[in-house]
C-alpha atoms as a PDB file:
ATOM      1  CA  UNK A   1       0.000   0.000   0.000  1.00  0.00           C
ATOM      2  CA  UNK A   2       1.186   3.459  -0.776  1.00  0.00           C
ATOM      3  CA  UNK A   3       0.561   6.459   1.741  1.00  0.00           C
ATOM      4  CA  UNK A   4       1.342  10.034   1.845  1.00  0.00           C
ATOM      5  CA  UNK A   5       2.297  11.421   5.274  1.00  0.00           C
ATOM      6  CA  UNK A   6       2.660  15.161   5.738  1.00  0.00           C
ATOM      7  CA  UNK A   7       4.750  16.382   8.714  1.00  0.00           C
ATOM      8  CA  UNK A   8       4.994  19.620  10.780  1.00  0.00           C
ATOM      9  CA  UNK A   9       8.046  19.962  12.259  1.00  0.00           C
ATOM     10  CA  UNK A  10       8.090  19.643  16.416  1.00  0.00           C
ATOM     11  CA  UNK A  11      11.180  22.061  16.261  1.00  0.00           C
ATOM     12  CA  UNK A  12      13.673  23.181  13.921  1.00  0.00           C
ATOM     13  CA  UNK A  13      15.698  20.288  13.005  1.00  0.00           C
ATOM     14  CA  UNK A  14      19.813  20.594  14.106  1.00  0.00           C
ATOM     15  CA  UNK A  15      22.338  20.508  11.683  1.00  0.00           C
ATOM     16  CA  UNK A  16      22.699  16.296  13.543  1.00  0.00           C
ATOM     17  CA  UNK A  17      19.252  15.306  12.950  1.00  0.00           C
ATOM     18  CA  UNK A  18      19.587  16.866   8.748  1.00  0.00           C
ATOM     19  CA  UNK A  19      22.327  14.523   9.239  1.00  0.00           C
ATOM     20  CA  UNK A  20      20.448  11.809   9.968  1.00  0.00           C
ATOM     21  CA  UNK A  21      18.165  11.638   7.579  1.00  0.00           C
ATOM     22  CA  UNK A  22      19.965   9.531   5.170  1.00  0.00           C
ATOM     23  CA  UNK A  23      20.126   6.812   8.142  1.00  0.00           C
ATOM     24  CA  UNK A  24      16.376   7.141   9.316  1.00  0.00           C
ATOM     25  CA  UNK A  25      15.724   6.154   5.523  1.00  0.00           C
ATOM     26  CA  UNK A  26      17.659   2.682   6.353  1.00  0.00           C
ATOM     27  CA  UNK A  27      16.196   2.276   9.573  1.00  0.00           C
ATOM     28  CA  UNK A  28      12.594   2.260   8.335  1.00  0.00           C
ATOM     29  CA  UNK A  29      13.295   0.430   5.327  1.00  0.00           C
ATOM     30  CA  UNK A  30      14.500  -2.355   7.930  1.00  0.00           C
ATOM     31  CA  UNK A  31      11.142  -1.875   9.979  1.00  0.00           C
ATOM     32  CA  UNK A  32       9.475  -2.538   6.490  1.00  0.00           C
ATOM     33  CA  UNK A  33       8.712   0.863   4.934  1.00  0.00           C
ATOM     34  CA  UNK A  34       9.901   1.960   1.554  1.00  0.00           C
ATOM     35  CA  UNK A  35      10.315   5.438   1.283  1.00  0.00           C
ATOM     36  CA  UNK A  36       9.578   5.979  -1.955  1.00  0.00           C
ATOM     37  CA  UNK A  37      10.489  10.115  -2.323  1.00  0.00           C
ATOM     38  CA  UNK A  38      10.701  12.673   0.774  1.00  0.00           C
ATOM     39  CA  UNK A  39      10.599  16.408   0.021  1.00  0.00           C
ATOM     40  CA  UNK A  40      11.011  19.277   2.643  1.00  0.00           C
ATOM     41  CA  UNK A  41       8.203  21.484   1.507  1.00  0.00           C
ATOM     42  CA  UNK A  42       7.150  25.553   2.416  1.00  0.00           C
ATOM     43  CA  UNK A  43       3.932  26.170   3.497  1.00  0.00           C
ATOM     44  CA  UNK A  44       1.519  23.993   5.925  1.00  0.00           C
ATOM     45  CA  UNK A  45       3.705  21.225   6.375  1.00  0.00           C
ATOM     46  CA  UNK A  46       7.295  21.300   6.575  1.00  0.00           C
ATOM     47  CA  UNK A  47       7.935  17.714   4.767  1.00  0.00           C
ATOM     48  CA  UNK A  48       6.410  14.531   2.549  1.00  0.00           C
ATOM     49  CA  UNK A  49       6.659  11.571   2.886  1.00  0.00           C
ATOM     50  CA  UNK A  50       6.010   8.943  -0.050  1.00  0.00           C
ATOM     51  CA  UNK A  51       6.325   5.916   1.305  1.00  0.00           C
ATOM     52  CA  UNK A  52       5.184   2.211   1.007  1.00  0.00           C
ATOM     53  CA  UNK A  53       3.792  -0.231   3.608  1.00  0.00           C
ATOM     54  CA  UNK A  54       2.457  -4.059   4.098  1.00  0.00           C
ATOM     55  CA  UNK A  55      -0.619  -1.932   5.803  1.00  0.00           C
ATOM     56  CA  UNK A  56      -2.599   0.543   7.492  1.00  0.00           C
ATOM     57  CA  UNK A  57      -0.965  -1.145  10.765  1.00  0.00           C
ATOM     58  CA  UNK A  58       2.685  -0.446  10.010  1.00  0.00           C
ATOM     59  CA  UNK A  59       2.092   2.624   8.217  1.00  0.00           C
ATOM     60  CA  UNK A  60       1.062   3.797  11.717  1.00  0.00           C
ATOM     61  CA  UNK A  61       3.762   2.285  13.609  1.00  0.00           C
ATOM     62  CA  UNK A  62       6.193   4.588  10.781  1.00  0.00           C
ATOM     63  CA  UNK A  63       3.973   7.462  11.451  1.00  0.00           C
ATOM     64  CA  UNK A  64       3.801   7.252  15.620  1.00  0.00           C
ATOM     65  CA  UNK A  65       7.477   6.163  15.566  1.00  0.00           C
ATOM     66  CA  UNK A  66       8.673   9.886  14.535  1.00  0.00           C
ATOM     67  CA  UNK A  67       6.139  11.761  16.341  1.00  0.00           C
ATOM     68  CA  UNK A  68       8.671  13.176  18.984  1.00  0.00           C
ATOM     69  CA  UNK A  69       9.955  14.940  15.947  1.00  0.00           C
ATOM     70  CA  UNK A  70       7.312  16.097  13.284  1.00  0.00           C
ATOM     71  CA  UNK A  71       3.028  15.931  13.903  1.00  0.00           C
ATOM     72  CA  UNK A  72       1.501  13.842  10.873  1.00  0.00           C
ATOM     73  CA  UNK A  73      -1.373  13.660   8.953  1.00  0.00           C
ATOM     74  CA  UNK A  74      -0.762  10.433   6.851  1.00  0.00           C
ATOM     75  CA  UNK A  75      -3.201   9.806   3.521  1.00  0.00           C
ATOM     76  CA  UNK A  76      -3.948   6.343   1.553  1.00  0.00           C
ATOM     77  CA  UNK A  77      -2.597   6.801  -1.340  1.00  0.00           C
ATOM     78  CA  UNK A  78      -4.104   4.514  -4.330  1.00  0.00           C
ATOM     79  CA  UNK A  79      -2.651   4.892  -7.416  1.00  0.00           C
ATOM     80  CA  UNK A  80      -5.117   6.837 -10.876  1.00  0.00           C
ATOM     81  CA  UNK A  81      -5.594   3.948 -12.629  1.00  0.00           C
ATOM     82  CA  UNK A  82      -6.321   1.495  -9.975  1.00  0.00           C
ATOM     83  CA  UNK A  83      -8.811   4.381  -8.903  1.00  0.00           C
ATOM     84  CA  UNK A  84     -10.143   4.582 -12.585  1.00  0.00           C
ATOM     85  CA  UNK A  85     -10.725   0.630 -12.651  1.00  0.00           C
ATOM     86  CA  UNK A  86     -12.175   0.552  -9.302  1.00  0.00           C
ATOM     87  CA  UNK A  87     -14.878   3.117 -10.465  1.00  0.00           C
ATOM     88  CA  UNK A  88     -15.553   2.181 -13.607  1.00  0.00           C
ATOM     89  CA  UNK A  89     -15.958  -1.602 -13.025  1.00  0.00           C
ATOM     90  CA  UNK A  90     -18.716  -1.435 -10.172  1.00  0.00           C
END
């Protein structure tokens, strides 16, 4: 399953944890998320998140799991044409 999560950043992130991003990226992918793209953004929310997960259930381990760091709002994500099948082929 795909999901968007959009973050809003706790605090301003240290010149360690923009460090660390590379390494959170292998740390989740070990937990079983795929990040698939991650953009710092300007605006509402200060990042997304594109990532991939077996389920609802570990997407929200992923999303509770950096909560000390960023709030989330995290979105199901289903892909145009599997949306366009689904409503076409009631």
């Amino acid at each position: 399953m795909i999901f968007v999560n959009l973050g809003k950043f706790r605090k301003a992130p240290d010149k360690k944890e923009i460090g660390d991003t590379a390494q959170i990226m292998v740390d989740w992918k070990v937990k079983g998320i795929n990040m698939l793209s991650w953009y710092w953004t300007l605006g509402r929310y200060d990042t997304v998140v594109v990532f991939e997960a077996a389920n609802e259930k570990e997407a929200m381990k992923f999303a509770v799991g950096i909560s000390e760091w960023v709030t989330t709002e995290t979105l199901v994500a289903v892909p145009r044409q599997q949306a366009i099948e689904l409503l076409t082929n009631h």
